[in-house]
C-alpha atoms as a PDB file:
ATOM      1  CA  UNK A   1       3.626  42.441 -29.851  1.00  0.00           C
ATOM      2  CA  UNK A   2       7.419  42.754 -29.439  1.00  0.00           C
ATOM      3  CA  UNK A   3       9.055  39.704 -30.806  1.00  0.00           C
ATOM      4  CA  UNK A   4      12.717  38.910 -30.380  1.00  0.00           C
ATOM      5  CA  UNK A   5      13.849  35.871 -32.793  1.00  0.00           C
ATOM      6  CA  UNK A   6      17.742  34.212 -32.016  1.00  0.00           C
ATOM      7  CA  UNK A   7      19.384  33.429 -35.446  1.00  0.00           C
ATOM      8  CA  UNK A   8      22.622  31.930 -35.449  1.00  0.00           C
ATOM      9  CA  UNK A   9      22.369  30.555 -39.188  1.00  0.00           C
ATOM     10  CA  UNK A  10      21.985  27.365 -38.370  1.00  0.00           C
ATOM     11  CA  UNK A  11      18.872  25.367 -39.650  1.00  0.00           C
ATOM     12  CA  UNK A  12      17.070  25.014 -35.875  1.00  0.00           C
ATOM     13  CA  UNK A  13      17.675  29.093 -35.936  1.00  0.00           C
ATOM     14  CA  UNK A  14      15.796  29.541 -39.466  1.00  0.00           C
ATOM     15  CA  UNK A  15      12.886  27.052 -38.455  1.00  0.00           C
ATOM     16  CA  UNK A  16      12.237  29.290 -35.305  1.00  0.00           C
ATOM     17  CA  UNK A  17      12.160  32.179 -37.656  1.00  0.00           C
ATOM     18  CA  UNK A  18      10.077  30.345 -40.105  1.00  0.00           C
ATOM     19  CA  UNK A  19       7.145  28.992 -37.069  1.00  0.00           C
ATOM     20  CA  UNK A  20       7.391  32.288 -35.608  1.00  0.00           C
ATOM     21  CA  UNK A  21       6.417  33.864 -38.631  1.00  0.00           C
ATOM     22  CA  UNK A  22       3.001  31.842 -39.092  1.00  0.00           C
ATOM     23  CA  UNK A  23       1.825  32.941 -35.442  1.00  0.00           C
ATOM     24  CA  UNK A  24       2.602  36.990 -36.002  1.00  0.00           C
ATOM     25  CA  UNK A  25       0.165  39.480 -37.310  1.00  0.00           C
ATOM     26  CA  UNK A  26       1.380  40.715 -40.777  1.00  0.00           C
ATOM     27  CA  UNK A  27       1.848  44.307 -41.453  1.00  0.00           C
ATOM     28  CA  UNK A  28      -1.267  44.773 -42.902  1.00  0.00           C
ATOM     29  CA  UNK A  29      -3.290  43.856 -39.796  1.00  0.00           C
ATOM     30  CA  UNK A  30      -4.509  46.638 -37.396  1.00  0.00           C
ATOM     31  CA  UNK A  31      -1.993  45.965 -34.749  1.00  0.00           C
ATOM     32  CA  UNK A  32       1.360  44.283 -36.743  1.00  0.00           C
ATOM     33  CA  UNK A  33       3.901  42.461 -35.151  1.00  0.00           C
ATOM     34  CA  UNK A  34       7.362  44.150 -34.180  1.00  0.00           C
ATOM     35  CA  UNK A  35      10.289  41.158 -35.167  1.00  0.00           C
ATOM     36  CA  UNK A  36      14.104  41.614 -33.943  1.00  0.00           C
ATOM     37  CA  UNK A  37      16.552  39.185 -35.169  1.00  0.00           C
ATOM     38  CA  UNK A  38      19.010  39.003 -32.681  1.00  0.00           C
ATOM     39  CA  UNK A  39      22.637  37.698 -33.252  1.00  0.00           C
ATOM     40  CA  UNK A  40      25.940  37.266 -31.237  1.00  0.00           C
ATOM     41  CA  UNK A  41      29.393  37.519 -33.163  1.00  0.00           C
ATOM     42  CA  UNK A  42      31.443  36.827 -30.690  1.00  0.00           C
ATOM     43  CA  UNK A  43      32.110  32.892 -32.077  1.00  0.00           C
ATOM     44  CA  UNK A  44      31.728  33.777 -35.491  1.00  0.00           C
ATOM     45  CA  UNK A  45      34.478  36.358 -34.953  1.00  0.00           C
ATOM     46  CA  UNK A  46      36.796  33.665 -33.231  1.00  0.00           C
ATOM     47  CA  UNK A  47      35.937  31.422 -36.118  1.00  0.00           C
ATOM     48  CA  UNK A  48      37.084  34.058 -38.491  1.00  0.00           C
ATOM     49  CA  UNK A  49      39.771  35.149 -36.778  1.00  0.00           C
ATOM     50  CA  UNK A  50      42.026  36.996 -38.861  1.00  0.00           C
ATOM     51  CA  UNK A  51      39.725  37.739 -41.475  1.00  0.00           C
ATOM     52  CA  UNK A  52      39.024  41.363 -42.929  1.00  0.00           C
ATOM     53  CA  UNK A  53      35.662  43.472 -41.157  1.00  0.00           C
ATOM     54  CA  UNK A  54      34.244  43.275 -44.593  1.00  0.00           C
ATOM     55  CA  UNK A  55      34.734  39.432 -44.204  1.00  0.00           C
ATOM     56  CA  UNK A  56      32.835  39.862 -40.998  1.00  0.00           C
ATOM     57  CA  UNK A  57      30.000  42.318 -42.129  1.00  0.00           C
ATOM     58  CA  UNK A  58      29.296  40.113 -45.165  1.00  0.00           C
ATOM     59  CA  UNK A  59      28.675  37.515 -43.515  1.00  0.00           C
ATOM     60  CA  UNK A  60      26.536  39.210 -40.806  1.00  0.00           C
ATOM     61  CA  UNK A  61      24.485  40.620 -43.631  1.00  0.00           C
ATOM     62  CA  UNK A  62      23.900  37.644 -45.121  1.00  0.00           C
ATOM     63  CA  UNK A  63      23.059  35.644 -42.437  1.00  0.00           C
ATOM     64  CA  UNK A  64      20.122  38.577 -41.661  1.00  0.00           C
ATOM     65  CA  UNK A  65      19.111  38.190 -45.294  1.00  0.00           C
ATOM     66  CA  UNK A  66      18.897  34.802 -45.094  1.00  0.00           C
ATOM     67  CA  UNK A  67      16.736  34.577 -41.771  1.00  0.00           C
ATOM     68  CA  UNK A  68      14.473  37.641 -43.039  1.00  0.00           C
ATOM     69  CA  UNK A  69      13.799  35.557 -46.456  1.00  0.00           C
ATOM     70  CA  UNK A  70      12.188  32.696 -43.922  1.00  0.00           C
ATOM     71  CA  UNK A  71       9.961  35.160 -42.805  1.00  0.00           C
ATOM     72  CA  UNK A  72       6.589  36.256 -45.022  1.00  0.00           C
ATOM     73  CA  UNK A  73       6.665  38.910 -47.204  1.00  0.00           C
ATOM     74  CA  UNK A  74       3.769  40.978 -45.173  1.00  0.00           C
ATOM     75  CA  UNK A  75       6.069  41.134 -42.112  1.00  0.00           C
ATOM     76  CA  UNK A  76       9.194  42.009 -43.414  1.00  0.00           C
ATOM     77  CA  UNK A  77       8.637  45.604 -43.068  1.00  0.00           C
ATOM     78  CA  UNK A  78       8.801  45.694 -39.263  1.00  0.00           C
ATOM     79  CA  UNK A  79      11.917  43.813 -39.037  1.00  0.00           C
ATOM     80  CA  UNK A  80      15.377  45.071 -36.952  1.00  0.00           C
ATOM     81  CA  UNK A  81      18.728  43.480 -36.492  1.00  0.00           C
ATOM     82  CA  UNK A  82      20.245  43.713 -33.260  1.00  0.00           C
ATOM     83  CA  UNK A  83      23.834  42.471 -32.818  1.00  0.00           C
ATOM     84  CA  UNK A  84      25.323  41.813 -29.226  1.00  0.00           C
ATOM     85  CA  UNK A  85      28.292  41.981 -27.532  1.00  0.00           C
ATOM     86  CA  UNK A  86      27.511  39.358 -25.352  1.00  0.00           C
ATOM     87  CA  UNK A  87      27.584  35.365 -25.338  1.00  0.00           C
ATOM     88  CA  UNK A  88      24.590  34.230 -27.381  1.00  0.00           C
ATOM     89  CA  UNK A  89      22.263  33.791 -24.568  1.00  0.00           C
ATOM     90  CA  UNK A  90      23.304  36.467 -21.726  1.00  0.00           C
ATOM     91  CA  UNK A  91      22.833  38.417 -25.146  1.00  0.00           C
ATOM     92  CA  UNK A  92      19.662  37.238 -25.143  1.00  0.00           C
ATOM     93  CA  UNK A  93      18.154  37.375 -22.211  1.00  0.00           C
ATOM     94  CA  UNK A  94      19.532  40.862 -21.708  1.00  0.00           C
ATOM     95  CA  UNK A  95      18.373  42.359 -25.638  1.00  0.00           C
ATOM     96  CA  UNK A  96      15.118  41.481 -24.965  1.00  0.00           C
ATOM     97  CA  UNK A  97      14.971  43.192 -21.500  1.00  0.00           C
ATOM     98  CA  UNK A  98      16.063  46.528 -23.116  1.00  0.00           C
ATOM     99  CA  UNK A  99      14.123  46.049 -26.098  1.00  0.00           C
ATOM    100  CA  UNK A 100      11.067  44.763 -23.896  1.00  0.00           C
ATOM    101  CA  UNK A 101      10.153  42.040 -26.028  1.00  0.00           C
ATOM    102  CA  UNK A 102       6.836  40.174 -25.583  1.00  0.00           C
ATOM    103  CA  UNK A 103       8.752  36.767 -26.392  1.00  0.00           C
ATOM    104  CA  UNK A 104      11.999  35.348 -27.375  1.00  0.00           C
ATOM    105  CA  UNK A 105      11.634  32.571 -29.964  1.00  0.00           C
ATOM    106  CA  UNK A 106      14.582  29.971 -30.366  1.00  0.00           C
ATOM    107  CA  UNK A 107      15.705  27.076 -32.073  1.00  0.00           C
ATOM    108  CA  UNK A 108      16.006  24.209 -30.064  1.00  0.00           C
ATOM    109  CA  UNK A 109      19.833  23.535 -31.002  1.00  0.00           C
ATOM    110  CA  UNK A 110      21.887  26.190 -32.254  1.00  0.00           C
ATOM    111  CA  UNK A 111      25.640  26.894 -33.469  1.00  0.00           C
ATOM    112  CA  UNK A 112      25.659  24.555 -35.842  1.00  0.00           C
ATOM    113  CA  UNK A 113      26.997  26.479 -37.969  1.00  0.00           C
ATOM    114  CA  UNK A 114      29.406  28.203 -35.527  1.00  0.00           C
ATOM    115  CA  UNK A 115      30.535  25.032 -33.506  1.00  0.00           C
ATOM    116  CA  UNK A 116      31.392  21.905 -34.321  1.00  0.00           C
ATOM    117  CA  UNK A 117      29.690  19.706 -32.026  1.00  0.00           C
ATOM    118  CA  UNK A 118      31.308  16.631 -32.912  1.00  0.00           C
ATOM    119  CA  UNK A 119      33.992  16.817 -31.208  1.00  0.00           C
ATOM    120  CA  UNK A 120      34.031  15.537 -28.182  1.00  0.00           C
ATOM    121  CA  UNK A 121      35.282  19.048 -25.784  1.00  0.00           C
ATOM    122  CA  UNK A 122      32.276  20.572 -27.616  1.00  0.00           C
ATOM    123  CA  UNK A 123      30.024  18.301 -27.213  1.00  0.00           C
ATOM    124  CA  UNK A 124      31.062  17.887 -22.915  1.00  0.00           C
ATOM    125  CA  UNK A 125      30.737  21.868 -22.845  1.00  0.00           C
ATOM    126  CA  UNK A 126      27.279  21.614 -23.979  1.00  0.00           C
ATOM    127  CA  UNK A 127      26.761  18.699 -21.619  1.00  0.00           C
ATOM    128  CA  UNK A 128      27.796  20.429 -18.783  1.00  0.00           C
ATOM    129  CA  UNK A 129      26.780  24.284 -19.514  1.00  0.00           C
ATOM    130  CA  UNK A 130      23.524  23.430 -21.655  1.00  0.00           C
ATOM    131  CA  UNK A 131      22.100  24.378 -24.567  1.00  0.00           C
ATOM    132  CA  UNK A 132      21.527  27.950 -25.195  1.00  0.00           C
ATOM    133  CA  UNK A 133      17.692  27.438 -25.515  1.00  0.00           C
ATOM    134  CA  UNK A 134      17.697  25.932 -21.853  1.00  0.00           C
ATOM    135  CA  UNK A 135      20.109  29.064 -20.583  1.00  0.00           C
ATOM    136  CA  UNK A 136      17.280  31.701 -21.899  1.00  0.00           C
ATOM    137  CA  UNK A 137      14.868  29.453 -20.535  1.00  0.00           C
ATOM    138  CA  UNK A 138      16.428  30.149 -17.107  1.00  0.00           C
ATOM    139  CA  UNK A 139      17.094  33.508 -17.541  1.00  0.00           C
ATOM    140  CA  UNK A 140      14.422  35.433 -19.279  1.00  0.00           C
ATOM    141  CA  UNK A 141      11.241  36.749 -18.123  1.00  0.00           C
ATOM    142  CA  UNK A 142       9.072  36.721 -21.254  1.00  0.00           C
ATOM    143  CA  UNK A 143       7.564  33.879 -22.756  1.00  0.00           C
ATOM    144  CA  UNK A 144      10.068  31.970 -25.083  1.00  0.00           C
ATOM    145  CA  UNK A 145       9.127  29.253 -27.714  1.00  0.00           C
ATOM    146  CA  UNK A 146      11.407  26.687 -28.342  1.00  0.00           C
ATOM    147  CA  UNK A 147      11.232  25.405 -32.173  1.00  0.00           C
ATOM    148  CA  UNK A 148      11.698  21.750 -33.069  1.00  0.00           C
ATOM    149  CA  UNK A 149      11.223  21.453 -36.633  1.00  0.00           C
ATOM    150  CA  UNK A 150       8.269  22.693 -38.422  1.00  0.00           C
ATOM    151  CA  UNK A 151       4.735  21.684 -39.248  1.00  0.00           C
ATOM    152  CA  UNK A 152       3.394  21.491 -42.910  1.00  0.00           C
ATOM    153  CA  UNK A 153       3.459  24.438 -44.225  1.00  0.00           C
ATOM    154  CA  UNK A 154      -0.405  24.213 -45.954  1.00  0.00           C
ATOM    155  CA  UNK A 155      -1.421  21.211 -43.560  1.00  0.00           C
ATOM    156  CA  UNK A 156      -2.828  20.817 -40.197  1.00  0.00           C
ATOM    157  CA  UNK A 157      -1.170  22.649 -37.238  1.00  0.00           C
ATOM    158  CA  UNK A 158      -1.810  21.020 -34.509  1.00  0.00           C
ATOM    159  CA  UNK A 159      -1.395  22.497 -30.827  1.00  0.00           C
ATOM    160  CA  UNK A 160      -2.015  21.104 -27.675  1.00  0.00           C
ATOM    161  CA  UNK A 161      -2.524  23.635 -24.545  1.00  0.00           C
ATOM    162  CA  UNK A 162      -1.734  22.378 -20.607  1.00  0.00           C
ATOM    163  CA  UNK A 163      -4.438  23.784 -18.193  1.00  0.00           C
ATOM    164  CA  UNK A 164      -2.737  24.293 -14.627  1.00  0.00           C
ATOM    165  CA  UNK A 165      -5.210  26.136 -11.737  1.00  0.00           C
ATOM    166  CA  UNK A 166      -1.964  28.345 -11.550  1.00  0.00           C
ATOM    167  CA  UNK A 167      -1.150  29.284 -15.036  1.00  0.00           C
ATOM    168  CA  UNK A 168      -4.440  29.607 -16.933  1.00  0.00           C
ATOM    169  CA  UNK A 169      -4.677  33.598 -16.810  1.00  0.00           C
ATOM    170  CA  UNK A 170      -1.396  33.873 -18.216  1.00  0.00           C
ATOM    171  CA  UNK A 171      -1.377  31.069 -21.011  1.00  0.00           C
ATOM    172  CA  UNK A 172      -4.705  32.441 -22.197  1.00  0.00           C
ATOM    173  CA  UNK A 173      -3.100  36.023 -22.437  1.00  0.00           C
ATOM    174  CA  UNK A 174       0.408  34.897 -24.568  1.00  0.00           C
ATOM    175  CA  UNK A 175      -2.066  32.731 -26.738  1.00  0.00           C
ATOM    176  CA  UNK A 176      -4.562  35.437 -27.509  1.00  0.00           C
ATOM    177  CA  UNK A 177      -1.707  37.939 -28.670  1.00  0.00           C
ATOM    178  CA  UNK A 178      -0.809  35.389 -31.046  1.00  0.00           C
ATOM    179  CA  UNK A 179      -2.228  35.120 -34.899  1.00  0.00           C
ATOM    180  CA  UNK A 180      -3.326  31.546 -34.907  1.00  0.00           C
ATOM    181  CA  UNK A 181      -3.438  30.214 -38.467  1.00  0.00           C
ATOM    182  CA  UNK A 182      -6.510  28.697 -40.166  1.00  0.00           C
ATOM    183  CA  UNK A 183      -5.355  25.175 -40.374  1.00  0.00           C
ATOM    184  CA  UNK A 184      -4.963  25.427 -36.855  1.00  0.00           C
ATOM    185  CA  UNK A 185      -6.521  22.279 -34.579  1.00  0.00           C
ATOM    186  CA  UNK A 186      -5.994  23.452 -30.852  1.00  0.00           C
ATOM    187  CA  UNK A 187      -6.780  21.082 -27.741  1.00  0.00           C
ATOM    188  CA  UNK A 188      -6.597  21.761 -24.584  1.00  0.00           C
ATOM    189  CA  UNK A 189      -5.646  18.795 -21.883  1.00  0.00           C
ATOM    190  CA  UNK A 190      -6.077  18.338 -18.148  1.00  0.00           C
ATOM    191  CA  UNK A 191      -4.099  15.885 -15.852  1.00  0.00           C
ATOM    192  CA  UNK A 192      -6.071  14.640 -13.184  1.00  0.00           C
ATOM    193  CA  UNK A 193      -4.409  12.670  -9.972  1.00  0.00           C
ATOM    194  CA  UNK A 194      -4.881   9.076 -10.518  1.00  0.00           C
ATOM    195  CA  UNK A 195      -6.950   7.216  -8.071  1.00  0.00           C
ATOM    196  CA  UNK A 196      -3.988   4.550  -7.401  1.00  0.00           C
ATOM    197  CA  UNK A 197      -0.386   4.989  -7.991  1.00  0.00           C
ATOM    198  CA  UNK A 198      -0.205   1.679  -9.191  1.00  0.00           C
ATOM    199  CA  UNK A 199      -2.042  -1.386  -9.284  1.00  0.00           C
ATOM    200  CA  UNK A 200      -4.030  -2.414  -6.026  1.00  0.00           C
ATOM    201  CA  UNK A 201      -1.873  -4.072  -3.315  1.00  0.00           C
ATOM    202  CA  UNK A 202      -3.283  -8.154  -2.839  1.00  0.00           C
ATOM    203  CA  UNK A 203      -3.737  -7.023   0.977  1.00  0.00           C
ATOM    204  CA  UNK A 204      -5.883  -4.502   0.034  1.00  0.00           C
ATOM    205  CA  UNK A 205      -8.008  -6.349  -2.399  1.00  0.00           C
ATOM    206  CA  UNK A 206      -8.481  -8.426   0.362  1.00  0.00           C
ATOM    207  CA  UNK A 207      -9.499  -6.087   2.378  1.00  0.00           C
ATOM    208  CA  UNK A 208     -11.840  -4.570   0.164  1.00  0.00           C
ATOM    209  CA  UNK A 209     -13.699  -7.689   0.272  1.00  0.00           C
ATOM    210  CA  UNK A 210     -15.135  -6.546   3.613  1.00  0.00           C
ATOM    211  CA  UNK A 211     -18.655  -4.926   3.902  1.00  0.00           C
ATOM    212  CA  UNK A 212     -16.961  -1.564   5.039  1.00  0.00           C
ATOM    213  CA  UNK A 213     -13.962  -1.291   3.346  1.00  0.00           C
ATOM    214  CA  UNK A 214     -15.884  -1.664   0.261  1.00  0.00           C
ATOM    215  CA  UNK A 215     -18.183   0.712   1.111  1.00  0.00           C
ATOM    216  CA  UNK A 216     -15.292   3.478   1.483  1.00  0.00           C
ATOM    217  CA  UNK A 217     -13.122   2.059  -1.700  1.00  0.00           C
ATOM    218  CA  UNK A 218     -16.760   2.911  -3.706  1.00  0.00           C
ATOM    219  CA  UNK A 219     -16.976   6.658  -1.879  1.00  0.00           C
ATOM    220  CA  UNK A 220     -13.583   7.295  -2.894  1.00  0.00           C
ATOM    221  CA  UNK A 221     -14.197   5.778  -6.302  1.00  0.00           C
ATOM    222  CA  UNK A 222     -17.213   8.013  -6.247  1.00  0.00           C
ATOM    223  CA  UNK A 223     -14.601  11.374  -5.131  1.00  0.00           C
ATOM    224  CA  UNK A 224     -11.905  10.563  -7.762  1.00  0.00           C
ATOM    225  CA  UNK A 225     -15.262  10.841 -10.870  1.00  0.00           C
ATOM    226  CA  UNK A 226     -16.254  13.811  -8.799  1.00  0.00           C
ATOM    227  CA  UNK A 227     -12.913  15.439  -9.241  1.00  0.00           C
ATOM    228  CA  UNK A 228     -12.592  14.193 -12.762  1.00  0.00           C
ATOM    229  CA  UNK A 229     -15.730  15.838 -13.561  1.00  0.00           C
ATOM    230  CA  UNK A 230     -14.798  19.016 -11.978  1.00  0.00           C
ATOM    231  CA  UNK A 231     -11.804  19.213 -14.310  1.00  0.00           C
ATOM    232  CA  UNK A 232     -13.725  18.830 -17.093  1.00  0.00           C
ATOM    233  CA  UNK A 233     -15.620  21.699 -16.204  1.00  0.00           C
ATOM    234  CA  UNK A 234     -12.602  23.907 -15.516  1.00  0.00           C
ATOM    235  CA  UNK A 235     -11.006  22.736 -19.255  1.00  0.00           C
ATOM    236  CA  UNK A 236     -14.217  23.610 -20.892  1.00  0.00           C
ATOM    237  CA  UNK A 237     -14.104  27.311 -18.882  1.00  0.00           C
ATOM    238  CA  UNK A 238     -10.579  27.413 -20.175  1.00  0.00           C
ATOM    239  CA  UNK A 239     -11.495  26.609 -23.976  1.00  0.00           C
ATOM    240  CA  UNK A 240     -13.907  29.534 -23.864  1.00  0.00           C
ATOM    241  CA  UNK A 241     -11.184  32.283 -23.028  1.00  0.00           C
ATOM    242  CA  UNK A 242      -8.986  31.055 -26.085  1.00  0.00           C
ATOM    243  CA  UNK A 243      -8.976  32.249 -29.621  1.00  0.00           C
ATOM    244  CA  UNK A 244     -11.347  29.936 -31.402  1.00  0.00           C
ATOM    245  CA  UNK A 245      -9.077  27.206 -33.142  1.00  0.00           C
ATOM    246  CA  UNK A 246      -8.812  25.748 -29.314  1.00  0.00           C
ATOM    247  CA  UNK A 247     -12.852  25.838 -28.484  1.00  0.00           C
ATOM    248  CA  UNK A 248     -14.172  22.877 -30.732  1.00  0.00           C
ATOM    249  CA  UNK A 249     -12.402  19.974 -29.917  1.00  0.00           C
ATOM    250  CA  UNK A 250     -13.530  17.231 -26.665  1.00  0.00           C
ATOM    251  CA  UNK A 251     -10.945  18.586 -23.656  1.00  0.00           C
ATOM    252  CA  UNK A 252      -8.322  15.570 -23.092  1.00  0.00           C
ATOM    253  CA  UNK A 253      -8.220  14.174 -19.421  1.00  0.00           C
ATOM    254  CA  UNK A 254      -5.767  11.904 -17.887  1.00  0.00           C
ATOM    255  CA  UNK A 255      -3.905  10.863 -15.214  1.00  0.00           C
ATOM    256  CA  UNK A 256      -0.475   9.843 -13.919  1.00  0.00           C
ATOM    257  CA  UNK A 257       2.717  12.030 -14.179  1.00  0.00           C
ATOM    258  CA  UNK A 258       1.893  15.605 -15.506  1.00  0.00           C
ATOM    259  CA  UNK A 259       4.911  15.595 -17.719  1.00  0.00           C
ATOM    260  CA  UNK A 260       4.571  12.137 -18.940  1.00  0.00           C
ATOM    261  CA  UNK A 261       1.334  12.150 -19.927  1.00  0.00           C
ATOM    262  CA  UNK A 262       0.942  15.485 -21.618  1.00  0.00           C
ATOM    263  CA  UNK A 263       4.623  14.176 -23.982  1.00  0.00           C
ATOM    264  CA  UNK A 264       2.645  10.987 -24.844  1.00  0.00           C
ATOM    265  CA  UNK A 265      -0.497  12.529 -25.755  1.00  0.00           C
ATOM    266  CA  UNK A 266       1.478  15.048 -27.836  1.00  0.00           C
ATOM    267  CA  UNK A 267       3.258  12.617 -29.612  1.00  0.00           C
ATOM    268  CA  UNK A 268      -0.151  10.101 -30.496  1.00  0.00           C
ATOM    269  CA  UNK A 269      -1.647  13.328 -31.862  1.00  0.00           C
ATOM    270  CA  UNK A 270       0.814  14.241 -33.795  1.00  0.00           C
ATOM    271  CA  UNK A 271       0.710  17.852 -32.119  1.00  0.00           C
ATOM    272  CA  UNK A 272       3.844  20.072 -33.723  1.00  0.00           C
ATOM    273  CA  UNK A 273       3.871  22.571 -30.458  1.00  0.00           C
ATOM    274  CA  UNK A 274       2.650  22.501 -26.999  1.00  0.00           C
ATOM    275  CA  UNK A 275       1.704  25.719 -24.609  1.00  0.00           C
ATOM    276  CA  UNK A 276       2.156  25.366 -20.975  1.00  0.00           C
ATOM    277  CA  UNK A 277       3.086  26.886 -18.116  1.00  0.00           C
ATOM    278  CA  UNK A 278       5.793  27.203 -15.998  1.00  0.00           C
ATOM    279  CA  UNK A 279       5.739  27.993 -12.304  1.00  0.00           C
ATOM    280  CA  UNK A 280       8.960  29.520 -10.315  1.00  0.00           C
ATOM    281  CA  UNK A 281      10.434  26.642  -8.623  1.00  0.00           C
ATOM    282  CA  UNK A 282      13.607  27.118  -6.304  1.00  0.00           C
ATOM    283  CA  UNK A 283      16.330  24.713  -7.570  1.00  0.00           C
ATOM    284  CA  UNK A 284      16.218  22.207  -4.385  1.00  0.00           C
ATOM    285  CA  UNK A 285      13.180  21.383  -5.289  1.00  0.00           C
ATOM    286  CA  UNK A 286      13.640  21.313  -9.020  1.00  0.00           C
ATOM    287  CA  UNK A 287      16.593  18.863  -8.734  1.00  0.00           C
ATOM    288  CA  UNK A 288      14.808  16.595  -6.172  1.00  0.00           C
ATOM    289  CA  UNK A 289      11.151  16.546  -7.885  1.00  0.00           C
ATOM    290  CA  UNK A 290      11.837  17.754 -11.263  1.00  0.00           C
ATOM    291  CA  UNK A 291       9.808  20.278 -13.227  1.00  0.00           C
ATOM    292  CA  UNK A 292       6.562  19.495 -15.048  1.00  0.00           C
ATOM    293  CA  UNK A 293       7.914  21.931 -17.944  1.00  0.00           C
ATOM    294  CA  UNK A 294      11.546  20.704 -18.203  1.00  0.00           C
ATOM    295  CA  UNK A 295      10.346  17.307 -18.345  1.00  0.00           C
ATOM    296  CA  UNK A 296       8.143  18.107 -21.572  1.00  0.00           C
ATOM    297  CA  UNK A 297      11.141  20.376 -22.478  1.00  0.00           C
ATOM    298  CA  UNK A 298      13.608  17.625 -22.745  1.00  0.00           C
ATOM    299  CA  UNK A 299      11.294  14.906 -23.877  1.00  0.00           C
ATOM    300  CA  UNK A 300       8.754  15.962 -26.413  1.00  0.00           C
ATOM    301  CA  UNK A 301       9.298  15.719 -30.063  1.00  0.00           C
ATOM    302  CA  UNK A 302       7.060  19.200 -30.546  1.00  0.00           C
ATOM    303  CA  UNK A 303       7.888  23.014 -30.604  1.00  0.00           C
ATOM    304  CA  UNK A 304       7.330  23.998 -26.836  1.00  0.00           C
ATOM    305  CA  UNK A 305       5.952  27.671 -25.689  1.00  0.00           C
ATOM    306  CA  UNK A 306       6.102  28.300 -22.110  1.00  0.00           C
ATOM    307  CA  UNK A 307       4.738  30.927 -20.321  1.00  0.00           C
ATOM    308  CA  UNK A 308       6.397  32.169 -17.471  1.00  0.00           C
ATOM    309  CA  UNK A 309       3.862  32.744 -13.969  1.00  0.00           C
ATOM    310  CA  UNK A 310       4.575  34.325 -11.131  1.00  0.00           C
ATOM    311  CA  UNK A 311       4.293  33.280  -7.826  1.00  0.00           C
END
């Protein structure tokens, strides 16, 4: 597995490096992990503008030797450094076309170190031309993670995997290809569509009072466990094509908004990343309905993966 890793030197940058390294297969496994560390100068240059190349190159170096030491020691052998000409996430997108890279890993903010943020031009310009996590996001093909901090390092790591009819072949794949630590405790969870939208109208309920409108609320009540049951059954298939750490734990079902629910149930279980899927979506329908995946994007407190699937 080709893995392309964004460092910038900021902290977010050197926590993807660090998560990334606890789900790659060291050097002394049959098939090892390949690891770029990718980097743009282009606004370190303009903040050093004026200083010497061996200004430049120093710093360059160090930031490599700084984003390498986050790294284990069994997977430092296969590591490159690529440095682009481009804007840090055309850059990107782009390096790990060439390099065909099996997934991009970034941090979740980056250019700390590079931008100050605080002021208020910066901070519009990232209002209005996003982050460069979300610009990969919409640009590359391949898989990217999206780092938020890191789990304990000898504690639980908690994961919790979306099942979608539409993206289960290709979440299974990116998960299997990944080295899934011991203290790993993978679930898998299932929305199903709730049987009301909201709570039952007071015509209805009188209505339902009625011999035969009772008798059809209690069929459809009967459908909706029927359905519910059926998902079960497809989250249990699911478990059984995933790496082991996912196949003993219950399956988690539950209804309402897609998005919404899979955030909250990440965030009760204390779950420090999330695998799901995301579908092509043309942008009409994107900015009128939203996205499942940029909803959990933008609101969970977790490391996200998402898994590209084509249409």
């Amino acid at each position: 597995m080709k893995v392309l890793i964004a460092v910038d030197g900021s902290e977010s940058s050197l926590n993807a490096v660090s998560l990334a390294g606890r789900l790659l297969h060291a050097a002394n496994q049959p098939t090892p992990d390949e690891i770029a560390f990718y980097f743009s100068p282009l606004e370190l240059k303009s903040k050093l503008r004026g200083r010497s190349s061996a200004v430049l190159d120093g710093a360059e170096a160090g930031l490599f030797d700084e984003a390498k030491s986050r790294l284990p020691l069994s997977l430092t052998q296969h590591v490159r450094t690529i440095l682009g000409t481009h804007s840090a996430a055309a850059g990107i997108v782009a390096t790990a076309d060439e390099w065909q890279a099996d997934l991009i890993v970034v941090g979740a903010r980056g250019n700390s170190l590079l931008t100050n943020v605080s002021q208020p031009a910066a901070s519009l310009k990232a209002m209005l031309l996003g982050s460069v996590s979300r610009a990969v996001l919409h640009g590359a093909r391949q898989p990217v993670l999206v780092v938020r901090g890191l789990p304990p390092a000898d504690g639980v790591f908690p994961v919790l995997v979306c099942h979608h009819e539409v993206s289960v072949s290709a979440v299974a794949e990116v998960i299997g290809m990944l080295h899934w630590p011991n203290t790993t405790h993978g679930r898998v969870i299932g929305v199903a569509e709730s049987l009301l939208a909201g709570p039952l109208p007071e015509w209805l309920e009188k209505r339902v009072r009625d011999p035969d409108t009772a008798a059809i609320a209690t069929a459809w009540e009967q459908e909706h466990a029927a359905e519910r049951a059926a998902l079960g059954t497809r989250l249990t298939a699911f478990q059984h094509v995933l790496p082991s750490p996912f196949r003993h734990n219950a399956p988690v079902i539950v209804e309402g908004n897609p998005a919404e629910q899979i955030v909250a149930c990440a965030k009760v279980g204390g779950d420090a990343l999330i695998v799901l899927g995301r579908t092509p979506t043309d942008r009409f329908t994107r900015w009128l309905l939203g996205s499942t995946s940029e909803a959990v994007l933008t609101h969970a407190e977790a490391s996200v993966l998402l898994v590209p699937v084509e249409k």
